[in-house]
N, C-alpha and C. Protein backbone atom coordinates (compact mmCIF):
# COMPACT_ATOMS: atom_id res chain seq x y z
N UNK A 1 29.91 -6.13 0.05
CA UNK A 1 30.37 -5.01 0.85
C UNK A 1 29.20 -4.15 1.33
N UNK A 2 28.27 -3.81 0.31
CA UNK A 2 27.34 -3.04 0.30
C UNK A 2 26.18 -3.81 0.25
N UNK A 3 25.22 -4.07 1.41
CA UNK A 3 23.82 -5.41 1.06
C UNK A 3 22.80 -4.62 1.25
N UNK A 4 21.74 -5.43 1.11
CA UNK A 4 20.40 -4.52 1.82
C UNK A 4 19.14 -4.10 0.45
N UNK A 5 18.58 -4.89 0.59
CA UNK A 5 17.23 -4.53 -0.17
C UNK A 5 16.76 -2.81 -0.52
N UNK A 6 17.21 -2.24 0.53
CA UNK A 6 16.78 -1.15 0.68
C UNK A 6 18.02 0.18 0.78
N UNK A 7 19.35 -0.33 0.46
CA UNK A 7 20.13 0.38 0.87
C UNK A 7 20.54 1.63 -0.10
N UNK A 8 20.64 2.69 0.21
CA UNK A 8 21.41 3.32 -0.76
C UNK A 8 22.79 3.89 -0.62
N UNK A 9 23.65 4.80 -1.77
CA UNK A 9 24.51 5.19 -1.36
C UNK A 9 24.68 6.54 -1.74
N UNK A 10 25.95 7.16 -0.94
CA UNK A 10 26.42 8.84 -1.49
C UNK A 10 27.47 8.12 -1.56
N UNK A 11 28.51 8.92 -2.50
CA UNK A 11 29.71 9.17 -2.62
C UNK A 11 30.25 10.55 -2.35
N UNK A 12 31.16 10.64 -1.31
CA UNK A 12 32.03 11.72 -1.25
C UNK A 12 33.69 11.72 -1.02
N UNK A 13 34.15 12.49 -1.10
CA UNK A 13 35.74 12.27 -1.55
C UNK A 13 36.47 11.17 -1.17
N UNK A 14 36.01 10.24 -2.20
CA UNK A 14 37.10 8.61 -2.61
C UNK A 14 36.20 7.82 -1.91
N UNK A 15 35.04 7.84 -1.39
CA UNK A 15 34.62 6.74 -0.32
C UNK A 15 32.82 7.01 -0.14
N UNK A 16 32.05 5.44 -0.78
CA UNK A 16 31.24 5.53 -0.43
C UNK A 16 30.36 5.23 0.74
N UNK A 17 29.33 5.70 0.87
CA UNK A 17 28.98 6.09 2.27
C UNK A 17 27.47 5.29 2.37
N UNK A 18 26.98 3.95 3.04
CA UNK A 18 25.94 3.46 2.42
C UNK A 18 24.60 3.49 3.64
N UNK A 19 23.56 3.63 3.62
CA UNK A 19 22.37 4.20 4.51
C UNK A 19 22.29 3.09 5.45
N UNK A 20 23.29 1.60 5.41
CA UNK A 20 23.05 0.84 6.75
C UNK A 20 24.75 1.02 7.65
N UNK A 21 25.32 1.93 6.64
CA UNK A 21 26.29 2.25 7.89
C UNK A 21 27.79 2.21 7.62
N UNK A 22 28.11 1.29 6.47
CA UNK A 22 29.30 1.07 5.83
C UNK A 22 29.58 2.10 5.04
N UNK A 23 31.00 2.32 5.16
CA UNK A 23 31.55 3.22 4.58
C UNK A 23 32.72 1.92 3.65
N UNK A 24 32.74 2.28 2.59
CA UNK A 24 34.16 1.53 1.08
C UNK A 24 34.60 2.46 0.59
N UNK A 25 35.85 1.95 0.54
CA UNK A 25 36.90 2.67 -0.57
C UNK A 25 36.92 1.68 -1.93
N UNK A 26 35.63 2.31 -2.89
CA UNK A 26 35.53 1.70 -4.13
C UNK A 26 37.19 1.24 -4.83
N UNK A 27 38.14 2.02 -4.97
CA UNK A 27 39.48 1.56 -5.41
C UNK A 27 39.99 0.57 -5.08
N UNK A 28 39.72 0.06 -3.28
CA UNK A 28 39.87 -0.72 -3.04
C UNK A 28 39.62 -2.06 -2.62
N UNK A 29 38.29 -1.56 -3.06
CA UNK A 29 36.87 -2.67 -2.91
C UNK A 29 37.10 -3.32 -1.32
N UNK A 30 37.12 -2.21 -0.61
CA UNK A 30 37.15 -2.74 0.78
C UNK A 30 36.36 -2.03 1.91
N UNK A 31 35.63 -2.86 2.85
CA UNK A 31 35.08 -1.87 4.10
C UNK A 31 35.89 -1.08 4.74
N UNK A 32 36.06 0.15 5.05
CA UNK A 32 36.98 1.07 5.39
C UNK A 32 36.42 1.20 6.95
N UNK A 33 35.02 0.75 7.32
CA UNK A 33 34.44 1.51 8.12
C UNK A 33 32.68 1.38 8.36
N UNK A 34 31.94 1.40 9.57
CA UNK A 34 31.09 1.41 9.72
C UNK A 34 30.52 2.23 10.97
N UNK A 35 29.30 2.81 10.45
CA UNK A 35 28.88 3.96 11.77
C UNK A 35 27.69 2.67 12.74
N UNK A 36 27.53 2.87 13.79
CA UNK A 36 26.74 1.80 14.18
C UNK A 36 25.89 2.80 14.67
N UNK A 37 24.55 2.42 14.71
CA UNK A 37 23.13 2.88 15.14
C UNK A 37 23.01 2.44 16.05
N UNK A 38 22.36 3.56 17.27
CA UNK A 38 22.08 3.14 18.84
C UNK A 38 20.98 1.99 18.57
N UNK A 39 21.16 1.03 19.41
CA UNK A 39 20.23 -0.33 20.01
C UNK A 39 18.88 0.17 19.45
N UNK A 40 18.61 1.05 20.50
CA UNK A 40 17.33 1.44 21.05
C UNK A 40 16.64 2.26 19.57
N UNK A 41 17.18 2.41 18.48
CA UNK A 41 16.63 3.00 17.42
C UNK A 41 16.36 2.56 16.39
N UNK A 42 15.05 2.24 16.09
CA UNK A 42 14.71 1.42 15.20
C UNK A 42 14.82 1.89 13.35
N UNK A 43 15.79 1.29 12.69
CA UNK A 43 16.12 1.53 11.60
C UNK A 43 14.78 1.53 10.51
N UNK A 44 13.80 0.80 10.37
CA UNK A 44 12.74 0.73 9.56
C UNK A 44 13.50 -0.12 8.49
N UNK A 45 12.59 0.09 7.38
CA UNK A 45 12.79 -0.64 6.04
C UNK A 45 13.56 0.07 5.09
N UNK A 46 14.15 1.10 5.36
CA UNK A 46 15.41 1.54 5.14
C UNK A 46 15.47 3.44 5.51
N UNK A 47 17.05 3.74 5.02
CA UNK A 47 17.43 4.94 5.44
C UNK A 47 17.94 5.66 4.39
N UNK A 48 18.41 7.00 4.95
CA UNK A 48 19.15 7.57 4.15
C UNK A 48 20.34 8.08 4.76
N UNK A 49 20.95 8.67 3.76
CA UNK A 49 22.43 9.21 4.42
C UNK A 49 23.40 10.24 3.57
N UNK A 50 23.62 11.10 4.21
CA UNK A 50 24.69 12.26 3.68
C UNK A 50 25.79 12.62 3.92
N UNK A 51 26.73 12.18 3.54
CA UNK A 51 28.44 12.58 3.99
C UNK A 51 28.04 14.11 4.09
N UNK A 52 29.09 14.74 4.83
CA UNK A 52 29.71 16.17 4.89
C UNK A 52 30.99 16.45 5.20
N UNK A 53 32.01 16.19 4.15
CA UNK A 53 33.42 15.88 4.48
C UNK A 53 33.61 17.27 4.72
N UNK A 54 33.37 18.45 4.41
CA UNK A 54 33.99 20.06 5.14
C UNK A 54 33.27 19.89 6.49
N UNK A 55 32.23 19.63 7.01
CA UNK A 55 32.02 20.19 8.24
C UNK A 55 31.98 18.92 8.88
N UNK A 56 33.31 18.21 8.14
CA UNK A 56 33.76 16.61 9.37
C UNK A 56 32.01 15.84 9.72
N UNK A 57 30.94 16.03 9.31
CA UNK A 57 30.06 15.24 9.66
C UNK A 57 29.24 13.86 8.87
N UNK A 58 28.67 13.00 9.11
CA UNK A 58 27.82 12.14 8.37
C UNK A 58 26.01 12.26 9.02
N UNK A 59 25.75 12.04 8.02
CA UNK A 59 24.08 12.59 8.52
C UNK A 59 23.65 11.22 8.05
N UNK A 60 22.34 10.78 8.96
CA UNK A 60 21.43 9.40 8.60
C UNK A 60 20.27 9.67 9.08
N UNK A 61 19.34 9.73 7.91
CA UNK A 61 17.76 9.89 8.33
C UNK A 61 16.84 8.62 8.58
N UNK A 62 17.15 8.17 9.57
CA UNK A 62 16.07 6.62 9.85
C UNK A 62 14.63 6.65 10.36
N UNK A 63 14.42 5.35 10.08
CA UNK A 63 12.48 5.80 10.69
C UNK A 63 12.44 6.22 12.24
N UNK A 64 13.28 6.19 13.35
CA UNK A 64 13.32 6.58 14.21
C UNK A 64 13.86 8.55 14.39
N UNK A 65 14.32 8.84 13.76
CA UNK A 65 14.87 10.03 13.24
C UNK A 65 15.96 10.06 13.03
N UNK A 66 16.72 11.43 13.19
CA UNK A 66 18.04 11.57 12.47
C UNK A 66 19.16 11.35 13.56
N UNK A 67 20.22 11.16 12.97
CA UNK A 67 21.61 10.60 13.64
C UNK A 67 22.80 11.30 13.12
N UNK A 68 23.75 11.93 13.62
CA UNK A 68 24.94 12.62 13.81
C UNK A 68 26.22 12.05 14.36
N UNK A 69 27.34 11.88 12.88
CA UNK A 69 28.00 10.86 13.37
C UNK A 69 29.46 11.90 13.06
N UNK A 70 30.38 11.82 13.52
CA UNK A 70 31.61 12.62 13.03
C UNK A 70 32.21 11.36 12.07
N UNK A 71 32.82 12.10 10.79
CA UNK A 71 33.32 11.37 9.54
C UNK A 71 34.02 10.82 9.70
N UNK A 72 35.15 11.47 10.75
CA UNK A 72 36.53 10.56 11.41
C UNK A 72 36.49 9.16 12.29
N UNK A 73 35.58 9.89 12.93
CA UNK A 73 36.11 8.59 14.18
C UNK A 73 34.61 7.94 13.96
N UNK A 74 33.75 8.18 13.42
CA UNK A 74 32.24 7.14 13.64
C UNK A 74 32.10 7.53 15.01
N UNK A 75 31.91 8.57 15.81
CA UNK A 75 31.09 8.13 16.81
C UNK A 75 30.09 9.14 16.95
N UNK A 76 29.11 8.42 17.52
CA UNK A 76 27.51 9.11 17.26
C UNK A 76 27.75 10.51 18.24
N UNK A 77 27.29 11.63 17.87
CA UNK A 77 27.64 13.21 18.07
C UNK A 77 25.94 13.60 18.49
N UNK A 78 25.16 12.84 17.96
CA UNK A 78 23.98 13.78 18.12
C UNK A 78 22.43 13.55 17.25
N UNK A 79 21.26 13.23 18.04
CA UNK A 79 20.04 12.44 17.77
C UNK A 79 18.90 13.33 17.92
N UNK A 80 18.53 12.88 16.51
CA UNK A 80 17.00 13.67 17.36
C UNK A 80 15.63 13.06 16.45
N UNK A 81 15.18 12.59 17.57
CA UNK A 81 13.84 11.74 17.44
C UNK A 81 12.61 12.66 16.32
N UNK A 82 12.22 11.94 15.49
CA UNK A 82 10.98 11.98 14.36
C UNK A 82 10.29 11.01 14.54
N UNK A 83 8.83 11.67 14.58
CA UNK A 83 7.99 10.52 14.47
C UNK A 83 7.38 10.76 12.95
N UNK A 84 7.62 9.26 12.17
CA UNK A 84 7.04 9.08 10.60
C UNK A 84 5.90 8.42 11.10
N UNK A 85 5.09 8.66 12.11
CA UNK A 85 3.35 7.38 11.91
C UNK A 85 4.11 6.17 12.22
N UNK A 86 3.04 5.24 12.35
CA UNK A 86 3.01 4.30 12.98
C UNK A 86 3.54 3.41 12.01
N UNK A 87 3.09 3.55 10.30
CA UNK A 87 3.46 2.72 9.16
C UNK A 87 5.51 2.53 9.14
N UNK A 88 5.54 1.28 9.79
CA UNK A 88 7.11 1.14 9.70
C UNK A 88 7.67 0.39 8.00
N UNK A 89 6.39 1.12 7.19
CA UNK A 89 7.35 0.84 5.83
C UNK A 89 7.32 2.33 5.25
N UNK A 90 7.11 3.39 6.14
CA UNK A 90 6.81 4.98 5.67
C UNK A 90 8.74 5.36 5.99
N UNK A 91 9.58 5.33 5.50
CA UNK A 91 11.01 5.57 6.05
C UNK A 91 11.30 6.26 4.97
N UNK A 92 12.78 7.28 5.45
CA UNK A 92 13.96 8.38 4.80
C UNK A 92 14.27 7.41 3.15
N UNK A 93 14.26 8.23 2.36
CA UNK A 93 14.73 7.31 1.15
C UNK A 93 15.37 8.26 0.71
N UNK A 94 15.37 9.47 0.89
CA UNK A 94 16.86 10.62 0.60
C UNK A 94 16.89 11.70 1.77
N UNK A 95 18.37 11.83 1.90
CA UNK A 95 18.44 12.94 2.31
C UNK A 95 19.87 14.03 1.88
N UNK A 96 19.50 15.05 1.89
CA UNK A 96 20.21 16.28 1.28
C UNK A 96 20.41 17.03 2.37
N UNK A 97 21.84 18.25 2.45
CA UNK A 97 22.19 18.88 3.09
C UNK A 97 21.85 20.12 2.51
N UNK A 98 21.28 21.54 2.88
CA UNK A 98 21.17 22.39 2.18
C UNK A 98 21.41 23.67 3.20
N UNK A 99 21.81 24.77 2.23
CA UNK A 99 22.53 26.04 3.20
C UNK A 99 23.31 25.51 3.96
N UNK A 100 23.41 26.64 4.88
CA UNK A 100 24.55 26.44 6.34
C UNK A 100 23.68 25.70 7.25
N UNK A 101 22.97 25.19 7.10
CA UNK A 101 22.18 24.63 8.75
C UNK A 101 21.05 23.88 8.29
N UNK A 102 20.82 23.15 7.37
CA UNK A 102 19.99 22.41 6.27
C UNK A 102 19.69 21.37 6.39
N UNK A 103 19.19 20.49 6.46
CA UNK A 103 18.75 18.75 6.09
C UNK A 103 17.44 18.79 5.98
N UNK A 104 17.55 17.96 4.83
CA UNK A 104 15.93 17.85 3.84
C UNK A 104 15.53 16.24 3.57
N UNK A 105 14.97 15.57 4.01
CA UNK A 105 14.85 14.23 3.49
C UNK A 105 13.26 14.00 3.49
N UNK A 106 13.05 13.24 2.11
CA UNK A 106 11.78 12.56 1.60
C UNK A 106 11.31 11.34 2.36
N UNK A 107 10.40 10.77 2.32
CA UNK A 107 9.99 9.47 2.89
C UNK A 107 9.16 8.52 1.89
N UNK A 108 9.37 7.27 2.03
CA UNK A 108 8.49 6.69 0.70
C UNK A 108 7.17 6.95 0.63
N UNK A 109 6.48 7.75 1.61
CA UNK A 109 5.30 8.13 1.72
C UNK A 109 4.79 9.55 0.97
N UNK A 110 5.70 9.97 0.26
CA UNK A 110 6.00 11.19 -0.05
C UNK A 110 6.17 12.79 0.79
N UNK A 111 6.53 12.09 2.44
CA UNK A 111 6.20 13.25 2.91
C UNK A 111 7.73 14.06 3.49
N UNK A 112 8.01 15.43 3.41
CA UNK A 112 8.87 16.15 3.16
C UNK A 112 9.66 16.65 4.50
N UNK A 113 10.32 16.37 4.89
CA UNK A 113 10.69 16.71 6.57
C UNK A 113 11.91 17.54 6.53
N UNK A 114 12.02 19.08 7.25
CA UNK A 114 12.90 19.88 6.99
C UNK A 114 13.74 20.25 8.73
N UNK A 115 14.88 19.80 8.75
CA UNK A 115 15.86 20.24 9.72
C UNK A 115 16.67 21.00 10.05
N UNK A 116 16.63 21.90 11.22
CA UNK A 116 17.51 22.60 11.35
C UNK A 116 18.82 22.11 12.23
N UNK A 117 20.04 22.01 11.69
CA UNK A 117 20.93 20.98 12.50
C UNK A 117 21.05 21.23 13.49
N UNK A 118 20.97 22.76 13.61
CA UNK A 118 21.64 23.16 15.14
C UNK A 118 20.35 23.02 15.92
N UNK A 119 19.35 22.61 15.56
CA UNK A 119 18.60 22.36 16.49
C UNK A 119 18.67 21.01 16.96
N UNK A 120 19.00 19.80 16.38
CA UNK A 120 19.77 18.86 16.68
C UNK A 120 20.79 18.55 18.29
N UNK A 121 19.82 17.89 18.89
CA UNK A 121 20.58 18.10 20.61
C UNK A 121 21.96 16.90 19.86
N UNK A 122 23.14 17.98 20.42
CA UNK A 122 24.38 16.97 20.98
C UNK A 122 24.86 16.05 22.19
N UNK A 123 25.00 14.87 22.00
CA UNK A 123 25.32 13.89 22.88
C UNK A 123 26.36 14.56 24.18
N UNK A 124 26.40 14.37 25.39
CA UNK A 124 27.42 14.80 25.96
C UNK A 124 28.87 14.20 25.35
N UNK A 125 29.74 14.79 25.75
CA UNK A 125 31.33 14.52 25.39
C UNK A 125 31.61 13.76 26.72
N UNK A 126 31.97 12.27 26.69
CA UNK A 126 32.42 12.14 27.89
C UNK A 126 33.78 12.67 28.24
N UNK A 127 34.23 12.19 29.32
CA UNK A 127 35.43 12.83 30.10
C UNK A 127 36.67 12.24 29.43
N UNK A 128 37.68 12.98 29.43
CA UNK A 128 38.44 12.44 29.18
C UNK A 128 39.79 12.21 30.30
């Protein structure tokens, strides 16, 4: 359900949440769900990832930067490019939500990268 040399997971209410994208309902030992990463963004040698079931969001810190996904529907909300160096084995290996407007994630390189969400550009809404 859950693969990946490099993968990790969060758990948040009933359902874990894993850094290549799958979401399981451990009870039911089943894929419930997967967020997909734009083409054009290169995942590295692995990621991280943070549910936020009150403010409906999922957060993913990849070697390309961070990604904004709504919890409900999986669809990508909002990107914003980091450059980790050129070393594509330097990648997110945690990330944490903190305060009202927070994201904190480490890199295997030990280096410390601090976000402000709302600075985080949102995708347009297409039309409906």
């Amino acid at each position: 359900m859950i693969s990946g040399y490099f993968a990790t997971i969060r758990y948040a209410q009933g359902l874990l949440y894993s850094s290549n994208g799958r979401v399981v309902d451990p009870e039911q030992s089943v894929v419930v769900g997967r967020f997909e990463f734009p083409d054009s963004w290169f995942v590295g040698s692995g990621a991280a990832v943070a549910p936020d079931p009150s403010g409906g969001r999922v957060y993913f810190a990849i070697y390309s930067g961070i990604l904004i996904f709504d919890i409900n529907t999986r669809v990508l909300l909002g990107r914003l490019p980091i450059d980790l160096g050129s070393n594509i084995f330097n990648s997110p290996q945690s990330l944490v939500r903190f305060g009202a407007d927070g994201l904190a994630f480490l890199t295997t390189t030990g280096q410390v990268y601090l976000v402000s969400i709302s600075a985080i550009p949102l995708l347009p809404t297409p039309p409906q």
